[in-house]
PDB file of N, CA and C in Angstrom:
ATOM      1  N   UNK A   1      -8.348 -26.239  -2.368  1.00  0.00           N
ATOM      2  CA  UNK A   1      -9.309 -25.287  -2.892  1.00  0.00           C
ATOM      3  C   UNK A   1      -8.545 -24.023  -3.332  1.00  0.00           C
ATOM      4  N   UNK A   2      -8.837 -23.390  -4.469  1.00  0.00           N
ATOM      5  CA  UNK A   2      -8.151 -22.430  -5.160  1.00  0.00           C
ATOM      6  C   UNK A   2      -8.186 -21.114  -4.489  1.00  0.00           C
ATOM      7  N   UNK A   3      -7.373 -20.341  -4.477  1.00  0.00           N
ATOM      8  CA  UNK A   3      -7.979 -18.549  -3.837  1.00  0.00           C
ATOM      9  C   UNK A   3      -8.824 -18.741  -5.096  1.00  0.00           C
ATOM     10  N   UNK A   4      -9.933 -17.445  -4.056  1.00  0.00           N
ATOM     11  CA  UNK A   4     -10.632 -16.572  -4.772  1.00  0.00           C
ATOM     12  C   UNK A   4      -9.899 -15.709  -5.695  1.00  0.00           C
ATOM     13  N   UNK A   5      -9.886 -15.157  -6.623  1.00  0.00           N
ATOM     14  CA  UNK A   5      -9.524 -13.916  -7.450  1.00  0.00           C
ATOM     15  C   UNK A   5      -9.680 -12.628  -6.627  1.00  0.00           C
ATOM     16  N   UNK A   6      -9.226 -11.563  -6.900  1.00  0.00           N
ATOM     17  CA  UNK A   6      -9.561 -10.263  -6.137  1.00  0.00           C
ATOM     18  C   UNK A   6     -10.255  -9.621  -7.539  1.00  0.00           C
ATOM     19  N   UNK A   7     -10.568  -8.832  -6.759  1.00  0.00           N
ATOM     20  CA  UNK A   7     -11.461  -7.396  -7.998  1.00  0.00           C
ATOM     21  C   UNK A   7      -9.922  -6.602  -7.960  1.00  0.00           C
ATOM     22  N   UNK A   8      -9.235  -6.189  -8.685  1.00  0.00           N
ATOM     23  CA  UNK A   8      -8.806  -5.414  -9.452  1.00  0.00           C
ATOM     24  C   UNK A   8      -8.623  -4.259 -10.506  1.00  0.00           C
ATOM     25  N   UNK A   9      -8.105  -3.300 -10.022  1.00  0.00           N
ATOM     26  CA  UNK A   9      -7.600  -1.943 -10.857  1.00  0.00           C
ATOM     27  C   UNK A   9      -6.190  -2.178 -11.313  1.00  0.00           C
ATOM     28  N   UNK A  10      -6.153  -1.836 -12.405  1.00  0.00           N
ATOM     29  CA  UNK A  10      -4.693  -1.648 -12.553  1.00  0.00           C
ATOM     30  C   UNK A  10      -4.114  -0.532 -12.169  1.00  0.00           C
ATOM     31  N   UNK A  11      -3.234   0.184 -11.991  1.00  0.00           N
ATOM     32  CA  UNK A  11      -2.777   1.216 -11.576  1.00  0.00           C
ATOM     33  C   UNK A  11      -0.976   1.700 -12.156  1.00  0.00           C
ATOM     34  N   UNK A  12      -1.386   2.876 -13.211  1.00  0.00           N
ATOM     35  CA  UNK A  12       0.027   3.755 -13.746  1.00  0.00           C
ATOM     36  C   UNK A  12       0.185   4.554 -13.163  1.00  0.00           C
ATOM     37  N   UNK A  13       0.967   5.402 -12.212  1.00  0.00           N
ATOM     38  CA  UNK A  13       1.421   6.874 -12.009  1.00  0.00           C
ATOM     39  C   UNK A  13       2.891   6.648 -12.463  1.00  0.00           C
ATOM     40  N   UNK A  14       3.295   8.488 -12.215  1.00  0.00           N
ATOM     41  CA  UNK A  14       4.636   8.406 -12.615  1.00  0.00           C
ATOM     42  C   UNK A  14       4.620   8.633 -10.765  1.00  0.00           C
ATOM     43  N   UNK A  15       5.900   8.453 -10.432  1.00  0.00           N
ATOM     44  CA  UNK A  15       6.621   8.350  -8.745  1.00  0.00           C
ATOM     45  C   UNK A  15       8.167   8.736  -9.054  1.00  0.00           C
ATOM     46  N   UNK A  16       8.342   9.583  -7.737  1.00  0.00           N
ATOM     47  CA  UNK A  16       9.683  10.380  -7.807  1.00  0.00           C
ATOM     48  C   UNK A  16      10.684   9.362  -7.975  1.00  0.00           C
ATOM     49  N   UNK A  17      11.819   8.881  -8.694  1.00  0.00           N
ATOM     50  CA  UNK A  17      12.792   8.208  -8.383  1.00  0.00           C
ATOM     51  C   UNK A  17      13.663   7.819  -7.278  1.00  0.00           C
ATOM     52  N   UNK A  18      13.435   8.876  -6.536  1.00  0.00           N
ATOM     53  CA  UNK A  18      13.997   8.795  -4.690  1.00  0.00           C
ATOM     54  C   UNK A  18      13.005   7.534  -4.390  1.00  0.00           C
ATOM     55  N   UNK A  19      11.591   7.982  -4.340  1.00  0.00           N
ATOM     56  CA  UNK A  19      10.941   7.462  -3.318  1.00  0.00           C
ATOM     57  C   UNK A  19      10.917   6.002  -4.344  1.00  0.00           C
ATOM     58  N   UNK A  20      10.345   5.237  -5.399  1.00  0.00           N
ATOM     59  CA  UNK A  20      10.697   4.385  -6.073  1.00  0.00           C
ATOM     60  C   UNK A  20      11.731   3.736  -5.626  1.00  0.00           C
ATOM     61  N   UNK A  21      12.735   4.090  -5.532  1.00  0.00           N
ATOM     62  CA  UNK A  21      14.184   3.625  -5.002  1.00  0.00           C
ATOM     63  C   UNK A  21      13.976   2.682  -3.873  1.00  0.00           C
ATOM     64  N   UNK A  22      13.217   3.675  -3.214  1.00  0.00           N
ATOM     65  CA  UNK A  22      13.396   3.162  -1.467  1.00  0.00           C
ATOM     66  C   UNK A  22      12.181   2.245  -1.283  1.00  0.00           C
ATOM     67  N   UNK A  23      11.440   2.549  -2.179  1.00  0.00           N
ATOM     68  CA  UNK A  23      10.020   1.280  -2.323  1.00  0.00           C
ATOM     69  C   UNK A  23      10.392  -0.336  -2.787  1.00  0.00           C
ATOM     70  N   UNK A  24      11.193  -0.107  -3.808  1.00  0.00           N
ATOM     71  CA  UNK A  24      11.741  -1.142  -4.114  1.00  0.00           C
ATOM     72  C   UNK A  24      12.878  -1.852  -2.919  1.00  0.00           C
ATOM     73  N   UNK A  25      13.630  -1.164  -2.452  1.00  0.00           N
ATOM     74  CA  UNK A  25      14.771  -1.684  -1.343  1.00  0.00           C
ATOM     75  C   UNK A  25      14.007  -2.200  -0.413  1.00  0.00           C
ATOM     76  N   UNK A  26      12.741  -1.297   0.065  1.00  0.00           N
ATOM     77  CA  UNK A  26      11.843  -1.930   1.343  1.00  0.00           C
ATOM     78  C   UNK A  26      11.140  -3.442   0.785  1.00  0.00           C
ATOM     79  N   UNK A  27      10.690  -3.674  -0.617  1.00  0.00           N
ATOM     80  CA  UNK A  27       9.826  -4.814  -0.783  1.00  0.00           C
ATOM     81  C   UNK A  27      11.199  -5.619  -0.853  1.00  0.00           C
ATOM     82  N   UNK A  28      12.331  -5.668  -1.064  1.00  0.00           N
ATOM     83  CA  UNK A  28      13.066  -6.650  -1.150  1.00  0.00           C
ATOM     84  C   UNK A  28      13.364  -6.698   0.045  1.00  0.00           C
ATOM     85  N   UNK A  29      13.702  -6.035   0.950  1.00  0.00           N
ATOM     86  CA  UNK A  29      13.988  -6.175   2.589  1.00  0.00           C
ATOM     87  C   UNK A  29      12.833  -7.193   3.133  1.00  0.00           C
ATOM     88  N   UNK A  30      11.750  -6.726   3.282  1.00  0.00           N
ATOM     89  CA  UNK A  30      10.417  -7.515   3.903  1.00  0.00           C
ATOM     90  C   UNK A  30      10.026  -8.611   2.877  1.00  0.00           C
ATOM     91  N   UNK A  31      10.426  -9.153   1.630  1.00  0.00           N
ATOM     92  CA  UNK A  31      10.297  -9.869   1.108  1.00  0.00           C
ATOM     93  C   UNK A  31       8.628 -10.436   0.430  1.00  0.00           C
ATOM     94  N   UNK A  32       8.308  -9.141   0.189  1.00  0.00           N
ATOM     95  CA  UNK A  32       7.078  -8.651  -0.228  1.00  0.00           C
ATOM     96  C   UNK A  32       6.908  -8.386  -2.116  1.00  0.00           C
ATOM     97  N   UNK A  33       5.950  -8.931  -2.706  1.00  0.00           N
ATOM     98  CA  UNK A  33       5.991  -8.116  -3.888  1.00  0.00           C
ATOM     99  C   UNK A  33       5.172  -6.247  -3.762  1.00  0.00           C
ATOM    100  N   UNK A  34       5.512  -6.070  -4.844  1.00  0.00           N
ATOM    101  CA  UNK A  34       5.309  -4.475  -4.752  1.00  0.00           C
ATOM    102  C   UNK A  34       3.895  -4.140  -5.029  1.00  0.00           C
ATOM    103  N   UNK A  35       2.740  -5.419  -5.037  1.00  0.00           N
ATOM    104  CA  UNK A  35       1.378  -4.848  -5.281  1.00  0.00           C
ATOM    105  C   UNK A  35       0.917  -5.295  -3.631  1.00  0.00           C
ATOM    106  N   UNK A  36       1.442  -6.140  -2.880  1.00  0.00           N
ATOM    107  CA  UNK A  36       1.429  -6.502  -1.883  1.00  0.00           C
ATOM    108  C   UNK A  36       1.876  -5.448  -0.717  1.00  0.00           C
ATOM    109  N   UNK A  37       3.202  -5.058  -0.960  1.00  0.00           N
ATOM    110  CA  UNK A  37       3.305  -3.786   0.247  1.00  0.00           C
ATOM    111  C   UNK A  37       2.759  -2.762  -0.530  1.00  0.00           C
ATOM    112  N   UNK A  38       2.307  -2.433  -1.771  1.00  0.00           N
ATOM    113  CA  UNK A  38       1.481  -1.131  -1.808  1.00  0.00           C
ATOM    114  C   UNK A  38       0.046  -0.539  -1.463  1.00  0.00           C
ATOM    115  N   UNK A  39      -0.456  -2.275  -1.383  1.00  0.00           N
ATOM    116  CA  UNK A  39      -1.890  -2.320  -0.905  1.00  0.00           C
ATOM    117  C   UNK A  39      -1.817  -2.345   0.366  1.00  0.00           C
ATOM    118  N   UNK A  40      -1.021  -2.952   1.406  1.00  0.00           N
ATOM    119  CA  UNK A  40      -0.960  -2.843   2.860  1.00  0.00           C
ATOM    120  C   UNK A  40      -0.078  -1.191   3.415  1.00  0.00           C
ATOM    121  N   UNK A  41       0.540  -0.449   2.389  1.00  0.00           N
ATOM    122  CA  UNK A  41       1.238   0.717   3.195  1.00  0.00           C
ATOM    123  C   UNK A  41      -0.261   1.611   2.846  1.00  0.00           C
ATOM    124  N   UNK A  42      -0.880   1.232   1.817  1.00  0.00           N
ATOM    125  CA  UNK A  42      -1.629   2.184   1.530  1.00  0.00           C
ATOM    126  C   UNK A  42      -2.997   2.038   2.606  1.00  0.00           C
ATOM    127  N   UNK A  43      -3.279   0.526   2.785  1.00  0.00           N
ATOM    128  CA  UNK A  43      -4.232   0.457   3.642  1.00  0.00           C
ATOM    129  C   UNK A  43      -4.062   0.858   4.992  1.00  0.00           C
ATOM    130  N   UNK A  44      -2.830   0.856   5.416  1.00  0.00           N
ATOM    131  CA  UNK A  44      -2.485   1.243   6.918  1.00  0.00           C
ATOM    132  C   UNK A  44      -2.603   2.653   6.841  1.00  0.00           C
ATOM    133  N   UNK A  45      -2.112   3.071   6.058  1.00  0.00           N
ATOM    134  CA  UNK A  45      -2.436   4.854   6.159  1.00  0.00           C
ATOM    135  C   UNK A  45      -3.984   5.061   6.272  1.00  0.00           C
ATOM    136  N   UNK A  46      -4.345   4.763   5.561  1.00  0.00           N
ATOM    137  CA  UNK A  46      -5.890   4.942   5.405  1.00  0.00           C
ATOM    138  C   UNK A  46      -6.185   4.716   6.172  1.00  0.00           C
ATOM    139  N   UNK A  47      -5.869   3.560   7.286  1.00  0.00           N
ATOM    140  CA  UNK A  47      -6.708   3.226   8.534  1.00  0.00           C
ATOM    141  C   UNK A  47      -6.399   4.359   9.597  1.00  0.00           C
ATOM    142  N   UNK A  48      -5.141   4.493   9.378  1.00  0.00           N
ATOM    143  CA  UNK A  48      -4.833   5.818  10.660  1.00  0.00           C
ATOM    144  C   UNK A  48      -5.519   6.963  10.405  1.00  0.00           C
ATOM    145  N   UNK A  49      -5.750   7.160   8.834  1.00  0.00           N
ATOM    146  CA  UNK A  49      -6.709   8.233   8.882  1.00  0.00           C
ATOM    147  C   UNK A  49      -7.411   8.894   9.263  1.00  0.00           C
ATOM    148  N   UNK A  50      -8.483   7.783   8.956  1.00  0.00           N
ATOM    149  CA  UNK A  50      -9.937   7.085   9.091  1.00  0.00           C
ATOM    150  C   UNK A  50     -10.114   6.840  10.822  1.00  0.00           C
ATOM    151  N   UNK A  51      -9.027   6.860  11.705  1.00  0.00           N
ATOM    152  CA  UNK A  51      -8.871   6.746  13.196  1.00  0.00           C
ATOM    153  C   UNK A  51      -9.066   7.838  13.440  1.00  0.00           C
ATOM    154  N   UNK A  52      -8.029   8.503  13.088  1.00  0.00           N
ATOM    155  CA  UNK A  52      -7.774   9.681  13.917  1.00  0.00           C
ATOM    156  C   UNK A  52      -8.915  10.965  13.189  1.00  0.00           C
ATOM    157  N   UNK A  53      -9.553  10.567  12.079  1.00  0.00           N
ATOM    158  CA  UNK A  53     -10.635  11.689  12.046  1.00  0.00           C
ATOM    159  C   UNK A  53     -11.811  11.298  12.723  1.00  0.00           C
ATOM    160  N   UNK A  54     -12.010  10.103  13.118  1.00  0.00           N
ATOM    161  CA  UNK A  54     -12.958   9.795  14.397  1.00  0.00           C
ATOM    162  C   UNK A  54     -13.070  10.674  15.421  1.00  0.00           C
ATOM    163  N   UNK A  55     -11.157  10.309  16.103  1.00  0.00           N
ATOM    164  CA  UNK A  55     -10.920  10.988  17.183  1.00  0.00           C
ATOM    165  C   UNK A  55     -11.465  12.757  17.129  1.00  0.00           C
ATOM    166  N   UNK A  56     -11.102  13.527  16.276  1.00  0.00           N
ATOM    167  CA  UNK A  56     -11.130  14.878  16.025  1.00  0.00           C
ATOM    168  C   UNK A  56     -12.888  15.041  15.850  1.00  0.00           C
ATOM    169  N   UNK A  57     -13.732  14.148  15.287  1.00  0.00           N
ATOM    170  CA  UNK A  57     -14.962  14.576  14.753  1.00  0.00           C
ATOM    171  C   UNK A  57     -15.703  14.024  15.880  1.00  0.00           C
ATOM    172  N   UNK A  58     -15.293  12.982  16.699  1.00  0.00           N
ATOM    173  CA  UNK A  58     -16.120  12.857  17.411  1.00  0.00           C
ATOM    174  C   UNK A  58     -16.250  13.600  19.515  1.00  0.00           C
TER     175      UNK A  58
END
């Protein structure tokens, strides 16, 4: 049985060349493509967020 498709954005920014650098070295280290660790570094942040303004608001 096939995956599902995802809903999708595309996404352009410009990004510092340092940090680019080291984005790229990390997806080849963990052996990740780069829409793959950008959606999971981005989702993990968000989750700690989204935690810890619990903690503070509640």
């Amino acid at each position: 049985m096939p995956r599902q498709k995802k809903d999708y954005i595309t996404l352009n920014m410009k990004v510092d060349a340092n940090i680019m650098q080291r984005f790229n070295k990390y997806c080849e280290e963990v052996g990740q493509t780069k829409t793959l660790a950008f959606e999971r570094i981005v989702s993990a942040h968000i989750d700690k967020y989204e935690k810890n303004k619990k903690k503070t608001s509640g």
